[in-house]
N, C-alpha and C. Protein backbone atom coordinates (compact mmCIF):
# COMPACT_ATOMS: atom_id res chain seq x y z
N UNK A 1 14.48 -42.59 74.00
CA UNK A 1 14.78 -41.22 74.40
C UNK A 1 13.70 -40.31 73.80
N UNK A 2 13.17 -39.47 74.57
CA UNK A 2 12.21 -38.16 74.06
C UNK A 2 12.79 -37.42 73.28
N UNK A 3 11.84 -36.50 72.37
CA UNK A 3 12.34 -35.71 71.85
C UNK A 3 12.75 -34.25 72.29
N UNK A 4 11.97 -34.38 73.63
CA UNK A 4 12.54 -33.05 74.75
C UNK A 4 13.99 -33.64 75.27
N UNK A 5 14.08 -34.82 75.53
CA UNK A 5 15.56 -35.13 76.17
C UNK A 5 16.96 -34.48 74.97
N UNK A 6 16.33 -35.37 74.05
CA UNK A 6 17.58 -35.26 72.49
C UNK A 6 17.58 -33.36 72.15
N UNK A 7 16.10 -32.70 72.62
CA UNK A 7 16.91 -31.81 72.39
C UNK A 7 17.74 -31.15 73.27
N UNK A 8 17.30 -31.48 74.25
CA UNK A 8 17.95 -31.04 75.61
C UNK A 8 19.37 -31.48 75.54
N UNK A 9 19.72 -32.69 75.45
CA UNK A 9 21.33 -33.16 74.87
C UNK A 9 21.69 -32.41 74.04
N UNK A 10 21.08 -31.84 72.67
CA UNK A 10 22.06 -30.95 71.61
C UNK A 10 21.74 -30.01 72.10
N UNK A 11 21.45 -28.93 73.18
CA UNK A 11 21.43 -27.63 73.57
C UNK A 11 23.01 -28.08 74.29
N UNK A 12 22.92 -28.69 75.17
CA UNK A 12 24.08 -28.83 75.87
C UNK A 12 25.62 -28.85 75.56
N UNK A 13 25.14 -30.30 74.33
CA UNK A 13 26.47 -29.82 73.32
C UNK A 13 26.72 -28.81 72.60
N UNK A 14 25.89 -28.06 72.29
CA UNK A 14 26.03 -26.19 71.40
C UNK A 14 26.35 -25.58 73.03
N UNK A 15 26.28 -25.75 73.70
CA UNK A 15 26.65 -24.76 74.63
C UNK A 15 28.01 -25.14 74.99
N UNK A 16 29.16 -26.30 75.28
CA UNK A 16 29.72 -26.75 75.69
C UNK A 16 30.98 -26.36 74.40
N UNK A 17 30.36 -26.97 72.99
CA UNK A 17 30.76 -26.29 71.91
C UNK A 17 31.27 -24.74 71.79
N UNK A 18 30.12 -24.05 72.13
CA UNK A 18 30.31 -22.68 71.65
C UNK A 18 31.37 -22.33 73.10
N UNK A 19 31.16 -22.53 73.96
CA UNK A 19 32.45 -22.17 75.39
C UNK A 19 34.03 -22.48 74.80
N UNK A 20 33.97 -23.64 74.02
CA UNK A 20 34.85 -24.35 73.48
C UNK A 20 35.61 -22.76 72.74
N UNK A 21 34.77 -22.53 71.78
CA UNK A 21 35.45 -21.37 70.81
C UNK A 21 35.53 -20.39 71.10
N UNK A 22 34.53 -20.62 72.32
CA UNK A 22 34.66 -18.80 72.98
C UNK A 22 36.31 -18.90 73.56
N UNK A 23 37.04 -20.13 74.26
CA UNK A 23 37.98 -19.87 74.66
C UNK A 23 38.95 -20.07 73.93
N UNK A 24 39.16 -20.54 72.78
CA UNK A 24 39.76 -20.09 71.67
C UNK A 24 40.29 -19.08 70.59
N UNK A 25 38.69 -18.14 70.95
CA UNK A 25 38.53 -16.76 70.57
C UNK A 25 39.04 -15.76 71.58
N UNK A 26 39.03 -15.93 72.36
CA UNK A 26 39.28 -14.89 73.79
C UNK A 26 40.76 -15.24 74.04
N UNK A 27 41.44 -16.24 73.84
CA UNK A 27 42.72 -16.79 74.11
C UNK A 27 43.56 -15.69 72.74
N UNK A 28 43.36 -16.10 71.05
CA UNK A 28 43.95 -15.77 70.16
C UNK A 28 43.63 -14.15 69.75
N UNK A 29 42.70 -13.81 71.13
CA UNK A 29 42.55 -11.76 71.10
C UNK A 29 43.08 -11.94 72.14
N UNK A 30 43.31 -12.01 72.96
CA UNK A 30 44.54 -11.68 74.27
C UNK A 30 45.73 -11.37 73.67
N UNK A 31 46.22 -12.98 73.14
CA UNK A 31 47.85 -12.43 72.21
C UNK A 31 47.70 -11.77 71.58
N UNK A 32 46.77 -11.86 70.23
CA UNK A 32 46.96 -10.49 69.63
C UNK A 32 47.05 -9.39 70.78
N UNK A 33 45.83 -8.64 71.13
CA UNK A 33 45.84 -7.38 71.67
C UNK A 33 46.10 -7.04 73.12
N UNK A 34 46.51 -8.27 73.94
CA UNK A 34 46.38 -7.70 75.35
C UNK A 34 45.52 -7.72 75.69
N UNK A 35 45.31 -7.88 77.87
CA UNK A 35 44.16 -8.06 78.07
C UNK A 35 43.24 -6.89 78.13
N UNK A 36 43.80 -5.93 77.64
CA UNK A 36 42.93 -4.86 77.61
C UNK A 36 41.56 -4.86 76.56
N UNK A 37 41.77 -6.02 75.89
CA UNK A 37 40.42 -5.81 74.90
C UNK A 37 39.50 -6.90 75.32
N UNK A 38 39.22 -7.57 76.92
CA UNK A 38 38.56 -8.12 77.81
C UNK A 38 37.69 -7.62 77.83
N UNK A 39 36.28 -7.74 77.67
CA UNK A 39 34.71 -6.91 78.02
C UNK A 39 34.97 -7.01 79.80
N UNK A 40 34.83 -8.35 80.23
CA UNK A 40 34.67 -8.63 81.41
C UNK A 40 35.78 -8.20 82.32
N UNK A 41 35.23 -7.27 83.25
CA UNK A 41 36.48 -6.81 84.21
C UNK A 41 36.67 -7.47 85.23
N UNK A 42 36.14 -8.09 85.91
CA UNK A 42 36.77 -9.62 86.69
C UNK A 42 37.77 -10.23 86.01
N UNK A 43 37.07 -10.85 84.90
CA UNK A 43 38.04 -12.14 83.72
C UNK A 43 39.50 -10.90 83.53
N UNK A 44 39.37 -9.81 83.22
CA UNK A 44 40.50 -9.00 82.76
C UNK A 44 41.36 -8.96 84.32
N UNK A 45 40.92 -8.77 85.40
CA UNK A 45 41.42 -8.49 86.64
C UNK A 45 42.48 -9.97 87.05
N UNK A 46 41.91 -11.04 86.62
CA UNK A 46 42.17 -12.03 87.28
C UNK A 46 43.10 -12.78 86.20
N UNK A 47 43.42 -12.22 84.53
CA UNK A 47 43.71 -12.50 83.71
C UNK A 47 45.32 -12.05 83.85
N UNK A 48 44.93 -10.19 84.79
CA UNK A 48 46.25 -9.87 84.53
C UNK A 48 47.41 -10.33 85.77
N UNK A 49 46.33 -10.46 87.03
CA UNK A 49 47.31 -11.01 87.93
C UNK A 49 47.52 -12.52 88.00
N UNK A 50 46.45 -13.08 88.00
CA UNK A 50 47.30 -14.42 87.34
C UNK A 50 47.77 -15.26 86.38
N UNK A 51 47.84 -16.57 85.73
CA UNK A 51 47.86 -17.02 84.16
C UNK A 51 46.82 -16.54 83.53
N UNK A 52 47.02 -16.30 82.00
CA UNK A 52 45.43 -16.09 81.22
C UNK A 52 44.89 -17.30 81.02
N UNK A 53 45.63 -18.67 80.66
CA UNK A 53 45.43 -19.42 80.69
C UNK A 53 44.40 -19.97 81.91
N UNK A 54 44.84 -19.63 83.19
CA UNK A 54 44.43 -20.51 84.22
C UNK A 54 43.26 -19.63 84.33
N UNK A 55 43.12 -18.21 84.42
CA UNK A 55 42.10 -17.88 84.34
C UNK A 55 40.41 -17.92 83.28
N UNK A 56 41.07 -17.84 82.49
CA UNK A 56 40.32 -18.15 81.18
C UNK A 56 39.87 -19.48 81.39
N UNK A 57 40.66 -20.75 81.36
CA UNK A 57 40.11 -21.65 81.19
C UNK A 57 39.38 -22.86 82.85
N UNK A 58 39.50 -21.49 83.77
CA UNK A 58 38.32 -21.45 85.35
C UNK A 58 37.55 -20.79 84.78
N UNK A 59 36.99 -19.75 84.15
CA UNK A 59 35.75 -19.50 83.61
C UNK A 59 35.12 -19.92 82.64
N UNK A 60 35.46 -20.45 81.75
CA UNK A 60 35.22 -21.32 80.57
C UNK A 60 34.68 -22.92 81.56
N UNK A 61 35.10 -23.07 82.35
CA UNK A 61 35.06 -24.59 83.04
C UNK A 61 33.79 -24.40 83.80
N UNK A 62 33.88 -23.25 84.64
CA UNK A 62 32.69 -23.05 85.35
C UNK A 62 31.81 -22.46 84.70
N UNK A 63 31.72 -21.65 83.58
CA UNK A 63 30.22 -21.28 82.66
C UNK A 63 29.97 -23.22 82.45
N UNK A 64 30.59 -23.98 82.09
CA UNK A 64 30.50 -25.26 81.46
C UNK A 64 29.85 -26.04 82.07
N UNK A 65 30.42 -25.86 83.56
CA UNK A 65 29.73 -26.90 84.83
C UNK A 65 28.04 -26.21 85.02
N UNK A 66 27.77 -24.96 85.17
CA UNK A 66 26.55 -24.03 85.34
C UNK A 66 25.03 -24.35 84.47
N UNK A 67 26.31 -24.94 82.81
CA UNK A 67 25.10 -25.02 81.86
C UNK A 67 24.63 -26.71 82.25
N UNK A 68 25.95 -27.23 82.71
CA UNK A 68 25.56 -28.86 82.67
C UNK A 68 24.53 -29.34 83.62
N UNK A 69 24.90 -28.52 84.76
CA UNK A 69 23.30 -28.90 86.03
C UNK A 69 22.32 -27.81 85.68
N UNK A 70 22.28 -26.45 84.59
CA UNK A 70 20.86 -26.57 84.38
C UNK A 70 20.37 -27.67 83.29
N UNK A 71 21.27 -28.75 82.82
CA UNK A 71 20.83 -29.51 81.96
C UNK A 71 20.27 -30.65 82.88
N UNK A 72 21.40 -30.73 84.02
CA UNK A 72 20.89 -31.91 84.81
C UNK A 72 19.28 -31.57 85.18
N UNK A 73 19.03 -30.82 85.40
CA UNK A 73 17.37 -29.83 86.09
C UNK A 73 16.75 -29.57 85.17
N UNK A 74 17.00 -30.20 83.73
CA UNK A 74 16.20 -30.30 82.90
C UNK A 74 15.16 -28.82 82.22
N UNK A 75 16.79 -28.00 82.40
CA UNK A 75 16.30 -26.44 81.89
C UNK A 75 17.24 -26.10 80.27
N UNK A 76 16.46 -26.87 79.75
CA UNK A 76 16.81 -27.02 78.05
C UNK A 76 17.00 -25.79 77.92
N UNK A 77 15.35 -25.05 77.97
CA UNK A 77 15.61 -23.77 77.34
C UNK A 77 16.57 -22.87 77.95
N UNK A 78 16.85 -22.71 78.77
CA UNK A 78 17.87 -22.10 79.50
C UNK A 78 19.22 -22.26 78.96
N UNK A 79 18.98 -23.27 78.67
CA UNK A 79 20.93 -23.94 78.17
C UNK A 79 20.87 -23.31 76.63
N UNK A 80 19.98 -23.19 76.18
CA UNK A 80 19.68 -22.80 74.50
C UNK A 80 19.81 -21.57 74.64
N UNK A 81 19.48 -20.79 75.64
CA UNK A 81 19.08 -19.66 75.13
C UNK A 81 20.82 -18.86 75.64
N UNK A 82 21.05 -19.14 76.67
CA UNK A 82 22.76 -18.69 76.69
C UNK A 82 23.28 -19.37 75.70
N UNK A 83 23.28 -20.47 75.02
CA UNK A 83 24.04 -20.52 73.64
C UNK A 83 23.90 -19.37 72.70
N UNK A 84 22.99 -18.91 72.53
CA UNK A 84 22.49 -18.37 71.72
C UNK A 84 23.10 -16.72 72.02
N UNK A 85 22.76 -16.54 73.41
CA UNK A 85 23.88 -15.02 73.86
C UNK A 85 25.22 -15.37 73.41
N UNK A 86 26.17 -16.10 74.47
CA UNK A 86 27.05 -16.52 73.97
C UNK A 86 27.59 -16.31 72.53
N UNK A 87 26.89 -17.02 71.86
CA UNK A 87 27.50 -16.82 70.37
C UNK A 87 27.20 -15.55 69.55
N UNK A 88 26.35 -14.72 70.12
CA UNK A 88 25.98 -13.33 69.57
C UNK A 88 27.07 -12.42 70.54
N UNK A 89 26.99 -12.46 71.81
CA UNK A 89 27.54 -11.51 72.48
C UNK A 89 29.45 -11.98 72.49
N UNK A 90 29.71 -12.76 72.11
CA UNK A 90 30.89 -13.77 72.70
C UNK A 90 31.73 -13.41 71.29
N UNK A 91 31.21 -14.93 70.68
CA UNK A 91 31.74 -15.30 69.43
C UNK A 91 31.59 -14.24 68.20
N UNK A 92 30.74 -13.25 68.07
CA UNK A 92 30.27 -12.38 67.45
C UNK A 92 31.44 -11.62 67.34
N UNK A 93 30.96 -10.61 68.31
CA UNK A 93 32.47 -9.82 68.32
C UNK A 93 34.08 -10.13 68.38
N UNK A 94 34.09 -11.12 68.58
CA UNK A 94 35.52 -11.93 68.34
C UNK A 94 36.05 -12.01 67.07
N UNK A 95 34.94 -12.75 66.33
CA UNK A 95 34.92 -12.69 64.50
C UNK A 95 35.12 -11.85 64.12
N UNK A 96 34.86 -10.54 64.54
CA UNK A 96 34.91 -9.33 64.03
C UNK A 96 36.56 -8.99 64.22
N UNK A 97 36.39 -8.81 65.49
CA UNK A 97 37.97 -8.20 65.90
C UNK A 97 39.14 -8.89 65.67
N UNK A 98 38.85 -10.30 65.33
CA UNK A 98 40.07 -10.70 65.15
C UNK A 98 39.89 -11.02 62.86
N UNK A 99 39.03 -10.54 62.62
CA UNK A 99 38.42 -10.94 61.13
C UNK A 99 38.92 -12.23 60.82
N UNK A 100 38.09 -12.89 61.39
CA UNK A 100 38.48 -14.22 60.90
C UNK A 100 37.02 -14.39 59.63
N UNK A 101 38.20 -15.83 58.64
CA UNK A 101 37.34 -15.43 57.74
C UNK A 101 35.80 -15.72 57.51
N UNK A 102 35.68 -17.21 58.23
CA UNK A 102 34.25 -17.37 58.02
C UNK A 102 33.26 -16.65 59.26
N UNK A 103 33.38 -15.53 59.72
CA UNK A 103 32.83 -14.49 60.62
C UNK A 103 30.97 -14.81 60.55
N UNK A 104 30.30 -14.56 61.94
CA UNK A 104 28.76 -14.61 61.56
C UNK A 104 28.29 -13.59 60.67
């Protein structure tokens, strides 16, 4: 295996990872606060008329499937670099709002 492939495999898993907690994080601020503290007004739209569950975890599935065929197409950096939003724009503010303790 290359060392462009292996990294291309651990971008994928940090991305697949971090979706992981994003819907963990976005799930345990819903109960707390309602979907009113949703950035995304689709995800909030589709949160309130249907399950949060079912919704949440169709967008979580499909960001997941999106990163996996730009992995299949061999767009590492691509997959790295939405990890990297993701966990700044995502997971970031989550830590915050919900103060959890080991926060970025």
């Amino acid at each position: 295996m290359t060392t462009r492939k292996l990294l291309g495999n651990i971008a994928v898993i940090c991305f697949i990872i971090v979706q992981l907690a994003d819907w963990v994080a976005t799930y345990d601020g819903l109960i707390q606060f309602g979907t009113e503290i949703e950035a995304n007004p689709l995800l909030r739209f589709l949160m309130e008329r249907y399950d949060i569950v079912f919704a949440l975890t169709s967008a979580k599935l499909m960001a997941t499937i999106a990163g996996s065929f730009l992995h299949l197409f061999n767009r590492h950096l691509e997959v790295a670099s939405l990890t990297l939003i993701y966990t700044w724009f995502a997971l970031v503010p989550w830590s915050h709002a919900l103060n959890l303790q080991y926060s970025f």
